[in-house]
PDB file of N, CA and C in Angstrom:
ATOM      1  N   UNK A   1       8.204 -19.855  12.965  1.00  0.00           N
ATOM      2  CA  UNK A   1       8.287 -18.751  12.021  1.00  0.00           C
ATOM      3  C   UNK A   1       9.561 -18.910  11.202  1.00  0.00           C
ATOM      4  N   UNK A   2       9.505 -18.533   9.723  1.00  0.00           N
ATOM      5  CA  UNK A   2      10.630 -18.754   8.865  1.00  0.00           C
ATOM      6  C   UNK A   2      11.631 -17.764   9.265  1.00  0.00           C
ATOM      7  N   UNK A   3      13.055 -17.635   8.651  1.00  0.00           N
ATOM      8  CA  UNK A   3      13.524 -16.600   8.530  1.00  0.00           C
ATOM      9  C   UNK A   3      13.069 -15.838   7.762  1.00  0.00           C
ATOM     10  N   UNK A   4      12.538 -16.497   6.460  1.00  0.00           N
ATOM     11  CA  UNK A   4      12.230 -15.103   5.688  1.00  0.00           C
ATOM     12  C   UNK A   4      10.952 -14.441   6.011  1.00  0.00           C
ATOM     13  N   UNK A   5      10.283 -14.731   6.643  1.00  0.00           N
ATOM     14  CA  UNK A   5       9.184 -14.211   7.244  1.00  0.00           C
ATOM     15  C   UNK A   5       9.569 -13.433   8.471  1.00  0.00           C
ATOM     16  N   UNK A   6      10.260 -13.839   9.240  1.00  0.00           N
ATOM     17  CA  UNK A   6      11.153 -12.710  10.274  1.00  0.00           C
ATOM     18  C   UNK A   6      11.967 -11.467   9.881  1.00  0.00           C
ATOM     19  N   UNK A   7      12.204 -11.870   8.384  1.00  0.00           N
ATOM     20  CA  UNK A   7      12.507 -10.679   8.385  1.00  0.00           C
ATOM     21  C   UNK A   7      11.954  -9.653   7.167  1.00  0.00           C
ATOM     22  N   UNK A   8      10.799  -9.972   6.900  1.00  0.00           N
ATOM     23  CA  UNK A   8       9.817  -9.436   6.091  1.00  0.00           C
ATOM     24  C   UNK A   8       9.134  -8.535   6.681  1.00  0.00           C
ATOM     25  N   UNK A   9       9.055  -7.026   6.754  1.00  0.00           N
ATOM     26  CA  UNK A   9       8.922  -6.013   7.374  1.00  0.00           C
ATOM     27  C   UNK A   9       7.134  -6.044   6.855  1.00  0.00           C
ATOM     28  N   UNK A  10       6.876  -6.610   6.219  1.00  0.00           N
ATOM     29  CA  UNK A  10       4.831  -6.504   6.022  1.00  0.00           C
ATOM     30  C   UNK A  10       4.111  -7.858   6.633  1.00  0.00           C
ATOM     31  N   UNK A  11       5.385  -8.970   6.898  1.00  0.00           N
ATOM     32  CA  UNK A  11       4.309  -9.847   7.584  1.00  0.00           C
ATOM     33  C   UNK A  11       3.569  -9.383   8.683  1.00  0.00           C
ATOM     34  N   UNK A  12       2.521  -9.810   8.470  1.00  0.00           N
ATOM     35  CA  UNK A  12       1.052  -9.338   9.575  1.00  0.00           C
ATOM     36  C   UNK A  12       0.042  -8.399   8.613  1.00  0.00           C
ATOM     37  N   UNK A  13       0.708  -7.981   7.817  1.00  0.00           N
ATOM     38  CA  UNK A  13       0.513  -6.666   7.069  1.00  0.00           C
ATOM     39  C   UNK A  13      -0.538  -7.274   5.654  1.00  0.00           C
ATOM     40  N   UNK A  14      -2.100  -6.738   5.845  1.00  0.00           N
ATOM     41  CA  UNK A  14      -2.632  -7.474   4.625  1.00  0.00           C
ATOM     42  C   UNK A  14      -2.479  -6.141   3.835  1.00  0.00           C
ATOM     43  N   UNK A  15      -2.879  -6.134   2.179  1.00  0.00           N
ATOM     44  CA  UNK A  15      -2.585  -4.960   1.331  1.00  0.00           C
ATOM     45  C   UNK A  15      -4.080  -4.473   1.747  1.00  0.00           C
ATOM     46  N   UNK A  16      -4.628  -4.665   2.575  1.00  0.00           N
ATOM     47  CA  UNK A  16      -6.080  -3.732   2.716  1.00  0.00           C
ATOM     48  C   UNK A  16      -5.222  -2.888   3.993  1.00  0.00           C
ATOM     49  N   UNK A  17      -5.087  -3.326   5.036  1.00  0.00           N
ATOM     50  CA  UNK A  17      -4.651  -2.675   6.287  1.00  0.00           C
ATOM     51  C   UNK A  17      -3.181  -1.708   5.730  1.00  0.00           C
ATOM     52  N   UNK A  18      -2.636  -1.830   4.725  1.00  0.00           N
ATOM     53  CA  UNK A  18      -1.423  -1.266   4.133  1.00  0.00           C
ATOM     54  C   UNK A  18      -2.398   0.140   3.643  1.00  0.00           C
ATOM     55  N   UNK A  19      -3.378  -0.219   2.469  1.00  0.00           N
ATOM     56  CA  UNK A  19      -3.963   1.014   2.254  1.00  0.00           C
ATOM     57  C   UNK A  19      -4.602   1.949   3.110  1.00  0.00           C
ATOM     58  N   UNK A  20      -5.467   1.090   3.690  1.00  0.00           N
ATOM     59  CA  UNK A  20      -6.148   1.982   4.497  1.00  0.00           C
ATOM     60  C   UNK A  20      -4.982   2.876   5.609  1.00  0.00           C
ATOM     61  N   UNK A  21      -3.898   2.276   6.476  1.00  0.00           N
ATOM     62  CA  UNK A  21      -2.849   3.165   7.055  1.00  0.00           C
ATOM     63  C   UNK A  21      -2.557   4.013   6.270  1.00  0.00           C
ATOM     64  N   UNK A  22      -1.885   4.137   4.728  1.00  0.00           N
ATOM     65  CA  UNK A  22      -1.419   5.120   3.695  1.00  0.00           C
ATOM     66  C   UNK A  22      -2.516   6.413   3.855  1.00  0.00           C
ATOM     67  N   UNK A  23      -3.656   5.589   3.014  1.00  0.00           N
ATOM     68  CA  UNK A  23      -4.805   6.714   3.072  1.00  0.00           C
ATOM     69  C   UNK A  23      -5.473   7.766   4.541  1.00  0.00           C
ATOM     70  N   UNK A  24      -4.776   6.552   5.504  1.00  0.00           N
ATOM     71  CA  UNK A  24      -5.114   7.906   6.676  1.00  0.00           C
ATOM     72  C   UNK A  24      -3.651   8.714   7.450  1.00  0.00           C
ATOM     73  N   UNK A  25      -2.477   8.259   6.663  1.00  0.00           N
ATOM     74  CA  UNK A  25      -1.717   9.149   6.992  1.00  0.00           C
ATOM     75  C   UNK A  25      -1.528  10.315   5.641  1.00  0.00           C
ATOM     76  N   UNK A  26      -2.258   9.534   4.507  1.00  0.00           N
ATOM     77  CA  UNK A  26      -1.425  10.976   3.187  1.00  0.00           C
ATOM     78  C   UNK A  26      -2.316  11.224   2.943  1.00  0.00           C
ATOM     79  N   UNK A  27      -3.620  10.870   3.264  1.00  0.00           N
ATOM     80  CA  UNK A  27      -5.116  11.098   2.083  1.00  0.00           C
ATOM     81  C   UNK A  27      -5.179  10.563   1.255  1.00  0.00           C
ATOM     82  N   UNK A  28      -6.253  10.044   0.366  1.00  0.00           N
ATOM     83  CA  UNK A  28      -6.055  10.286  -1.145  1.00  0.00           C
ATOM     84  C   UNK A  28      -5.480  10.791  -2.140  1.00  0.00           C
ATOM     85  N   UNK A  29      -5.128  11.908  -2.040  1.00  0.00           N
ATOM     86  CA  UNK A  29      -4.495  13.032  -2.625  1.00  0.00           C
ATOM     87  C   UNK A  29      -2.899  12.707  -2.477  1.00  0.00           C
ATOM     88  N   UNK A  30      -2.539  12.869  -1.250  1.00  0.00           N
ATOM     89  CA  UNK A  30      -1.101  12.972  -0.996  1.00  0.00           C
ATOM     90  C   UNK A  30      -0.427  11.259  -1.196  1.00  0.00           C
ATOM     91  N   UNK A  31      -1.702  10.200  -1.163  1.00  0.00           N
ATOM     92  CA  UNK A  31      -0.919   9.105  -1.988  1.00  0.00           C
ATOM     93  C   UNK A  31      -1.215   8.946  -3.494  1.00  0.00           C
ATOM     94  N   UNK A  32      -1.964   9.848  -4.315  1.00  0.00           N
ATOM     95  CA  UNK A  32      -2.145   9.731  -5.557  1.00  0.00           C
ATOM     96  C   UNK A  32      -0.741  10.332  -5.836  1.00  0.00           C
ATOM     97  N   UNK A  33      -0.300  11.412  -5.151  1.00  0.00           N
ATOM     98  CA  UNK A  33       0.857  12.029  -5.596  1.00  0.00           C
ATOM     99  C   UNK A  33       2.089  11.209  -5.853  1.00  0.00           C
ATOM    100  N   UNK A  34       1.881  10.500  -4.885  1.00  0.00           N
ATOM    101  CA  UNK A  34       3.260   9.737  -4.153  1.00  0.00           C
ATOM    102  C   UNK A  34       3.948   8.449  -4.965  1.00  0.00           C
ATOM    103  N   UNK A  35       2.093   7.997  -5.387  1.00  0.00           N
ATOM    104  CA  UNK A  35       2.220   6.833  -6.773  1.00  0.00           C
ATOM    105  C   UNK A  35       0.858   7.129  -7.314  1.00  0.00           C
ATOM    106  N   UNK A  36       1.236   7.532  -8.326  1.00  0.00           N
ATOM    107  CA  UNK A  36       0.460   7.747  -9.895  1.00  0.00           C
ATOM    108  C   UNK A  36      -0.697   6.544 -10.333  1.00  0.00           C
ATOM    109  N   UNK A  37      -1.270   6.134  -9.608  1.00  0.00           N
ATOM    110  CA  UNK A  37      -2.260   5.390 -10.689  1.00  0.00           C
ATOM    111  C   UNK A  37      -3.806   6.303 -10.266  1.00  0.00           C
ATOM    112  N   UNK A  38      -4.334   5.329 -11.208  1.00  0.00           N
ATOM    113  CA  UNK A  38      -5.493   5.936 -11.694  1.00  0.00           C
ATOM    114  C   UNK A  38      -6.576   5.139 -10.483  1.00  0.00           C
ATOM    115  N   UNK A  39      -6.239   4.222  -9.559  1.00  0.00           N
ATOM    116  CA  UNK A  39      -7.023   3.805  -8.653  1.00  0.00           C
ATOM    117  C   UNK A  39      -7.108   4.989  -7.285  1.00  0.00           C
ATOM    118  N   UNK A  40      -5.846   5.375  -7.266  1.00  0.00           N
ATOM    119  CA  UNK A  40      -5.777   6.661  -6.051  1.00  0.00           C
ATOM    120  C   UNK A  40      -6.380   8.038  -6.466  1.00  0.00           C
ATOM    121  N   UNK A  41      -6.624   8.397  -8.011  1.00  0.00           N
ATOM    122  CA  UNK A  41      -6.989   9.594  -8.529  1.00  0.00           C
ATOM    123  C   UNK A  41      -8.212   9.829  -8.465  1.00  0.00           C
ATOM    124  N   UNK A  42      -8.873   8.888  -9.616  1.00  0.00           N
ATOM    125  CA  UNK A  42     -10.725   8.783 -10.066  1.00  0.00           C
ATOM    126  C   UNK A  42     -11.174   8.451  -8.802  1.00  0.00           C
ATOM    127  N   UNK A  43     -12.134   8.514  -8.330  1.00  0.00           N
ATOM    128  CA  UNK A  43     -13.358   8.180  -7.331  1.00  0.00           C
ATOM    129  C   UNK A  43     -12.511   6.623  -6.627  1.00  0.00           C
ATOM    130  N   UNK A  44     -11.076   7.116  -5.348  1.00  0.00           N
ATOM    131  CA  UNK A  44     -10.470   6.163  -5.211  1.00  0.00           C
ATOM    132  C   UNK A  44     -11.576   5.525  -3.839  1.00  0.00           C
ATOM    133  N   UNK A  45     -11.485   4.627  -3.747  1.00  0.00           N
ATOM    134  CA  UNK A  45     -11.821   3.437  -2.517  1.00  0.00           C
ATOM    135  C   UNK A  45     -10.986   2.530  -2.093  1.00  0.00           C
ATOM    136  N   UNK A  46     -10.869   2.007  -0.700  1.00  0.00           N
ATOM    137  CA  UNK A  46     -10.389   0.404  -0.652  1.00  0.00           C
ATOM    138  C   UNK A  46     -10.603  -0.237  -1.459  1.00  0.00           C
ATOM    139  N   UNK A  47     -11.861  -0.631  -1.698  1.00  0.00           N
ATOM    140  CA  UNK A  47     -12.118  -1.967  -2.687  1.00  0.00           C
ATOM    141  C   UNK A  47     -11.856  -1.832  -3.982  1.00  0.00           C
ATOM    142  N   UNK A  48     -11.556  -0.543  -4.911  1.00  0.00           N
ATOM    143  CA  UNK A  48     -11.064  -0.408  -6.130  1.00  0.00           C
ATOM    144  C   UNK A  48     -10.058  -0.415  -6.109  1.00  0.00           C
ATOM    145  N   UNK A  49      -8.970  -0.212  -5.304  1.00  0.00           N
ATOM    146  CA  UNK A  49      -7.743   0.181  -5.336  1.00  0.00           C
ATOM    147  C   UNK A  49      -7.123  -1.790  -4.863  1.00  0.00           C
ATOM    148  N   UNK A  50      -8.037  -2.223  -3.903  1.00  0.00           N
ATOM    149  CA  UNK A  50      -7.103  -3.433  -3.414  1.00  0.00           C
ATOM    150  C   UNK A  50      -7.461  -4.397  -5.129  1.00  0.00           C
ATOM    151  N   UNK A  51      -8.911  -4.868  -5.620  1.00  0.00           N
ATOM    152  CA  UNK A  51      -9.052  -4.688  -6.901  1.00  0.00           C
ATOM    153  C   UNK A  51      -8.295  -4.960  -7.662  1.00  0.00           C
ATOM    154  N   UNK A  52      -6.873  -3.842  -7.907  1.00  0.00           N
ATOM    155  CA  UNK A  52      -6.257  -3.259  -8.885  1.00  0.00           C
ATOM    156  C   UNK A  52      -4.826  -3.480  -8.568  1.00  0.00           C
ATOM    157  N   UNK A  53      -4.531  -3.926  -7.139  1.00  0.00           N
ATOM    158  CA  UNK A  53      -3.475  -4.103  -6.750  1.00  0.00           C
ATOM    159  C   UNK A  53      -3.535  -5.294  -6.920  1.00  0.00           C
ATOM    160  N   UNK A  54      -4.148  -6.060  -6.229  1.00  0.00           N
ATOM    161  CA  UNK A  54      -4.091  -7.799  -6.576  1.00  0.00           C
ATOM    162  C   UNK A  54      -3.805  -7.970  -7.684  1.00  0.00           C
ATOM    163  N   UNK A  55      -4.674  -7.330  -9.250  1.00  0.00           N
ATOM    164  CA  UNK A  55      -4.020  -7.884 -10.690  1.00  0.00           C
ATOM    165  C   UNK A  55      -2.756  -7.375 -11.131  1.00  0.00           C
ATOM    166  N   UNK A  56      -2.265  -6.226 -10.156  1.00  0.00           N
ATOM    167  CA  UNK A  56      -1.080  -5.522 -11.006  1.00  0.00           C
ATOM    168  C   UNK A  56      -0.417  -5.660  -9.933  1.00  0.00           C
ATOM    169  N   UNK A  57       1.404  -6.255 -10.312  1.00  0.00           N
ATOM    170  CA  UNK A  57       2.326  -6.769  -9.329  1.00  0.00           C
ATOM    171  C   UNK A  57       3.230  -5.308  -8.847  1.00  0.00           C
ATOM    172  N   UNK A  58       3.444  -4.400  -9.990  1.00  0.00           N
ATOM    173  CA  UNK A  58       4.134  -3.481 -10.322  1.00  0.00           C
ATOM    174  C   UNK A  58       3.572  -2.363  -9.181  1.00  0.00           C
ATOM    175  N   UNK A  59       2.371  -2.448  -9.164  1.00  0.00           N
ATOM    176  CA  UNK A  59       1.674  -1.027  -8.488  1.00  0.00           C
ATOM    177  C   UNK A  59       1.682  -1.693  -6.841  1.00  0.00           C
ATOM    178  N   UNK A  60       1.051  -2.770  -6.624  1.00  0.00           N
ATOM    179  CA  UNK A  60       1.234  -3.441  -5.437  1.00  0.00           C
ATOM    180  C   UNK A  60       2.671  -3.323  -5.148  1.00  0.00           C
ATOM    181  N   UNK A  61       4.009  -3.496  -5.661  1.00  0.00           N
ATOM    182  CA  UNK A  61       5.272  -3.254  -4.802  1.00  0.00           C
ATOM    183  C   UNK A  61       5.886  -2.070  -5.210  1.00  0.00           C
ATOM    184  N   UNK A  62       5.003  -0.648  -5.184  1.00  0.00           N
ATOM    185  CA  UNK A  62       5.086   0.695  -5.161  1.00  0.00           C
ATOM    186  C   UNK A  62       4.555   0.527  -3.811  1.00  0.00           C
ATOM    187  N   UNK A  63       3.248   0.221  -3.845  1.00  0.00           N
ATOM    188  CA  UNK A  63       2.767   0.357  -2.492  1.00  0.00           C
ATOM    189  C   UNK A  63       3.022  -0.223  -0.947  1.00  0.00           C
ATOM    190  N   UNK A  64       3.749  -1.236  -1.751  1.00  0.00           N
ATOM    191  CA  UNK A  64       4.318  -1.856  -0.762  1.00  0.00           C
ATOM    192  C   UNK A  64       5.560  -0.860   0.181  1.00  0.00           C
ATOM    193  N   UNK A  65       6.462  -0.481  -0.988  1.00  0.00           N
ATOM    194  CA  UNK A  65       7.650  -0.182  -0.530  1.00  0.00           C
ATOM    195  C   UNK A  65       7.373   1.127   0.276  1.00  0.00           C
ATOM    196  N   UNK A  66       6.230   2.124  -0.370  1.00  0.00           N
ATOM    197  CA  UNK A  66       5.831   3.425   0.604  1.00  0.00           C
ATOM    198  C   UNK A  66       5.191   3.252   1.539  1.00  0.00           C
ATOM    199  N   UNK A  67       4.588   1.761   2.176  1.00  0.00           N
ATOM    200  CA  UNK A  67       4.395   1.523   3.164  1.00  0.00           C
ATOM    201  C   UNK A  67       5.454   1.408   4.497  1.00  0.00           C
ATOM    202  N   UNK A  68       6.411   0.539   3.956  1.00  0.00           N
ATOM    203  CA  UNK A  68       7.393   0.499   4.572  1.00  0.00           C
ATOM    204  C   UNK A  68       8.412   1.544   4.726  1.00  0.00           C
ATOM    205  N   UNK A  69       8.563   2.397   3.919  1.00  0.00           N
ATOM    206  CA  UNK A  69       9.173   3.878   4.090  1.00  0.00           C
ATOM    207  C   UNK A  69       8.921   4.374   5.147  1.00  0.00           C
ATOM    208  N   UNK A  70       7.299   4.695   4.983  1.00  0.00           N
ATOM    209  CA  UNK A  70       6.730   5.696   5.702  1.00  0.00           C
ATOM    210  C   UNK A  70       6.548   5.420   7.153  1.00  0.00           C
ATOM    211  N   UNK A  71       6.592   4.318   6.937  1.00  0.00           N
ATOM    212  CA  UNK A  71       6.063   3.152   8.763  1.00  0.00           C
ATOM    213  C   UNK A  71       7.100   2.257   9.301  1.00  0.00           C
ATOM    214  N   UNK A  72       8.139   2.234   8.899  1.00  0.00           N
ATOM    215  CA  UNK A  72       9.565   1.388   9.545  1.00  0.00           C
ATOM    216  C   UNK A  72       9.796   1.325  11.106  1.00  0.00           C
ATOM    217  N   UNK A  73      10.110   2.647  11.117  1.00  0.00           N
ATOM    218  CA  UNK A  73      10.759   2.995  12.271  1.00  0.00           C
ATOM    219  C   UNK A  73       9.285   3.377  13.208  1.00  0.00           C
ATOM    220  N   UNK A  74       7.821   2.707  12.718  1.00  0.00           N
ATOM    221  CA  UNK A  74       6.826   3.054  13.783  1.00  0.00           C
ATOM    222  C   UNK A  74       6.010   1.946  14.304  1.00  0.00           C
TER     223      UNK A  74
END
């Protein structure tokens, strides 16, 4: 294992298993709040939202970082 992978707090962590944890600790709702896009608002899903994260770098390391906020210390 690298260092920088040791100390990368999402290795293991795919951006599907990232959403889906978010969405069952805030809802839909309480992560549309949290970050503003239009994949968590309109008729959100896994598969629209991962989708939308893969093409956009910006929204993927929003989500990233409220992953790790919210789940650090768990």
């Amino acid at each position: 294992m690298s260092i920088k992978q040791k100390n990368n707090p999402l290795h293991g962590i795919t951006l599907e298993k990232a959403i889906i944890r978010l969405v069952e600790h805030y809802d839909w709702e309480g992560l549309a709040q949290r970050i503003s896009i239009n994949c968590f608002k309109s008729n959100p899903s896994i598969k629209s939202s991962l989708k939308f994260l893969r093409k956009t770098q910006w929204a993927r390391e929003k989500v990233e970082s409220l992953y790790i906020s919210t789940f650090k210390n768990k």
